[in-house]
Protein backbone atom coordinates (compact mmCIF):
# COMPACT_ATOMS: atom_id res chain seq x y z
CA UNK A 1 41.86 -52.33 82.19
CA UNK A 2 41.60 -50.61 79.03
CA UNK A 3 44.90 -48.70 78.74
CA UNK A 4 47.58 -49.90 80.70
CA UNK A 5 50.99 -48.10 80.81
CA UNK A 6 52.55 -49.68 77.41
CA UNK A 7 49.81 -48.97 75.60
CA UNK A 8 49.61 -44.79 76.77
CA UNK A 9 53.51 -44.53 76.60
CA UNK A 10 52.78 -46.11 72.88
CA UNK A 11 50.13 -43.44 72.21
CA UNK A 12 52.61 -40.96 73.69
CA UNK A 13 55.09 -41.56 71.42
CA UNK A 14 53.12 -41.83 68.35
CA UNK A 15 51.37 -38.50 68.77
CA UNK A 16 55.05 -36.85 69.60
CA UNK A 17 55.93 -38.72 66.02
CA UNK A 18 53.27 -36.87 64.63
CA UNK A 19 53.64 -33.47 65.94
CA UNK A 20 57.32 -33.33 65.11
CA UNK A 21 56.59 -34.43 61.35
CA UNK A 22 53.92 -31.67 61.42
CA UNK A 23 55.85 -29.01 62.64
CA UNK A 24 58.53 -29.59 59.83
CA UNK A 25 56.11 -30.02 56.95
CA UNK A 26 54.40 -26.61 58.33
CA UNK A 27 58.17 -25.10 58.38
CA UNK A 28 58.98 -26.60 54.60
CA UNK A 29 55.78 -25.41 53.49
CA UNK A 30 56.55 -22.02 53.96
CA UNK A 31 59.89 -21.99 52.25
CA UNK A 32 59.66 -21.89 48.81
CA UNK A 33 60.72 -25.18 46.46
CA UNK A 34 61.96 -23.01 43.45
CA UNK A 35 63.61 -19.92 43.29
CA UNK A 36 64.01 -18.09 39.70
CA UNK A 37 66.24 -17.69 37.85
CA UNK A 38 67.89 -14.41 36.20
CA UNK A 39 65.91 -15.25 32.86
CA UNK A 40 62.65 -16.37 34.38
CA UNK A 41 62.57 -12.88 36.12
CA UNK A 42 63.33 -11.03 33.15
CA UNK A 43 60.48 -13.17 31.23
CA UNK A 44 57.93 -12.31 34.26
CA UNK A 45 59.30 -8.58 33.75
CA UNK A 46 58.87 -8.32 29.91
CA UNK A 47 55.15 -9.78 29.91
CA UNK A 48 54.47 -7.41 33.12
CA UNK A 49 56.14 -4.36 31.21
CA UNK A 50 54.48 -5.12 27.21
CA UNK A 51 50.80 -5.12 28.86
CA UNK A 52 48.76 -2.46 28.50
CA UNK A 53 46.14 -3.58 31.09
CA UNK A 54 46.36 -5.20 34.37
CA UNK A 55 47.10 -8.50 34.64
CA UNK A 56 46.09 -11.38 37.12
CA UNK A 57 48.31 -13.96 38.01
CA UNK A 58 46.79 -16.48 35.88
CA UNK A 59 46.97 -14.19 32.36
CA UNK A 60 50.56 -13.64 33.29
CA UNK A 61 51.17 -17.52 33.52
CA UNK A 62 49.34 -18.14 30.51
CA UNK A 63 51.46 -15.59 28.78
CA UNK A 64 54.97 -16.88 29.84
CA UNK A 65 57.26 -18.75 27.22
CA UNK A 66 57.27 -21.17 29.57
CA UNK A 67 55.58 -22.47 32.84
CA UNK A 68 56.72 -21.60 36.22
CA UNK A 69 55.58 -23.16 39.55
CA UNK A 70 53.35 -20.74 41.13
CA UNK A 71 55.35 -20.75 45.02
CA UNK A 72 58.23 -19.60 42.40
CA UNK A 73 56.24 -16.94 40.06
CA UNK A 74 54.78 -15.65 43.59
CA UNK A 75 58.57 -15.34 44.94
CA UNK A 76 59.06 -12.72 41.18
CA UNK A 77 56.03 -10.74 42.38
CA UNK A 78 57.72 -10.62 45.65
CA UNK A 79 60.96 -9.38 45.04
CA UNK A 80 59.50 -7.11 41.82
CA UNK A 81 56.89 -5.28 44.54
CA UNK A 82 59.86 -4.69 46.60
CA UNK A 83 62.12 -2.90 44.52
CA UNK A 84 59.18 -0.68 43.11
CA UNK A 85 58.93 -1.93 39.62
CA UNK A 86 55.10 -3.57 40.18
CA UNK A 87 52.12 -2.53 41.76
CA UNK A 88 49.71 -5.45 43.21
CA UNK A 89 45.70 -4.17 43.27
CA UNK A 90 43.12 -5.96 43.05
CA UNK A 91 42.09 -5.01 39.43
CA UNK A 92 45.33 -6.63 38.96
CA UNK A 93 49.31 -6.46 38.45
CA UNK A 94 50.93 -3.80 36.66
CA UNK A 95 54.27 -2.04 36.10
CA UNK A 96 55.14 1.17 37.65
CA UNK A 97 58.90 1.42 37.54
CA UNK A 98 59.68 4.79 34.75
CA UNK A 99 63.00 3.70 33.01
CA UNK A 100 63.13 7.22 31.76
CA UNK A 101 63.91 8.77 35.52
CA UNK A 102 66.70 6.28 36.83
CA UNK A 103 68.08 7.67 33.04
CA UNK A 104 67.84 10.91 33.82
CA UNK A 105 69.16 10.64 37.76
CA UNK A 106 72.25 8.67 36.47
CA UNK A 107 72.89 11.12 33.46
CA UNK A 108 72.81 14.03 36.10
CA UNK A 109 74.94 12.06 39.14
CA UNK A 110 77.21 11.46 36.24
CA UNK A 111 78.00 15.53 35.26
CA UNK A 112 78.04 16.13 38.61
CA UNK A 113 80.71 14.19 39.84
CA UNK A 114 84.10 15.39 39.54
CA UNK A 115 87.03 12.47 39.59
CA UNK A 116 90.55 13.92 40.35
C-alpha cells in the first residue's frame, strides 16, 4: 500500500502548514513595511514641486537627499494623489496643487467671517 492513513493525515497537515503561512505572507505583503515620515513627505513634495517636467518614479528617487524604500515612496504618491497635490500619467508625475488659490480662499473666508 502506498499511502496508508499516517502518511495522508501527514500530507494533510503539511499542506494546511503551508496554506496558512501563505495566506499570511500574501496578507503582510500587502501592508506596507515603512510608512513616511513628516520630512520624507515634504522631501518627495519639494523634488515633485521644483521640476519643471514630469517625473518617473525612478528620477524622483534618484533625486531624493536620501533613499526611501519604494512600498514607502509608493505610500507618498498615494496619499499626495489623494489630497490633489499630484497628478499620476503615464508621461509621468507632476504637481498640480496652486498654492496661490487655497491663499486666496483663506484670505476671503477670513474677511468674511464676523466673530462676536
Amino acid at each position: 500500500m502506498l499511502f496508508n492513513y499516517k502518511t495522508h493525515k501527514f500530507i494533510y497537515n503539511i499542506s494546511i502548514y503551508y496554506s496558512i503561512n501563505i495566506y499570511y505572507i500574501i496578507k503582510m505583503l500587502k501592508k506596507p513595511l515603512h510608512y513616511p515620515r513628516l520630512d520624507t513627505i515634504l522631501n518627495v513634495e519639494s523634488v515633485i514641486r521644483n521640476a519643471k517636467e514630469p517625473l518617473s518614479k525612478n528620477e524622483i528617487d534618484r533625486r531624493l537627499i536620501k533613499q526611501i524604500m519604494r512600498p514607502t515612496l509608493n505610500v507618498i504618491f498615494d496619499y499626495l494623489e489623494k489630497s490633489g497635490k499630484i497628478a499620476i500619467l503615464k508621461e509621468g508625475i507632476i504637481w498640480i496643487y496652486k498654492e496661490d488659490i487655497s491663499r486666496k480662499l483663506k484670505n476671503k473666508l477670513d474677511k468674511g467671517v464676523v466673530v462676536m
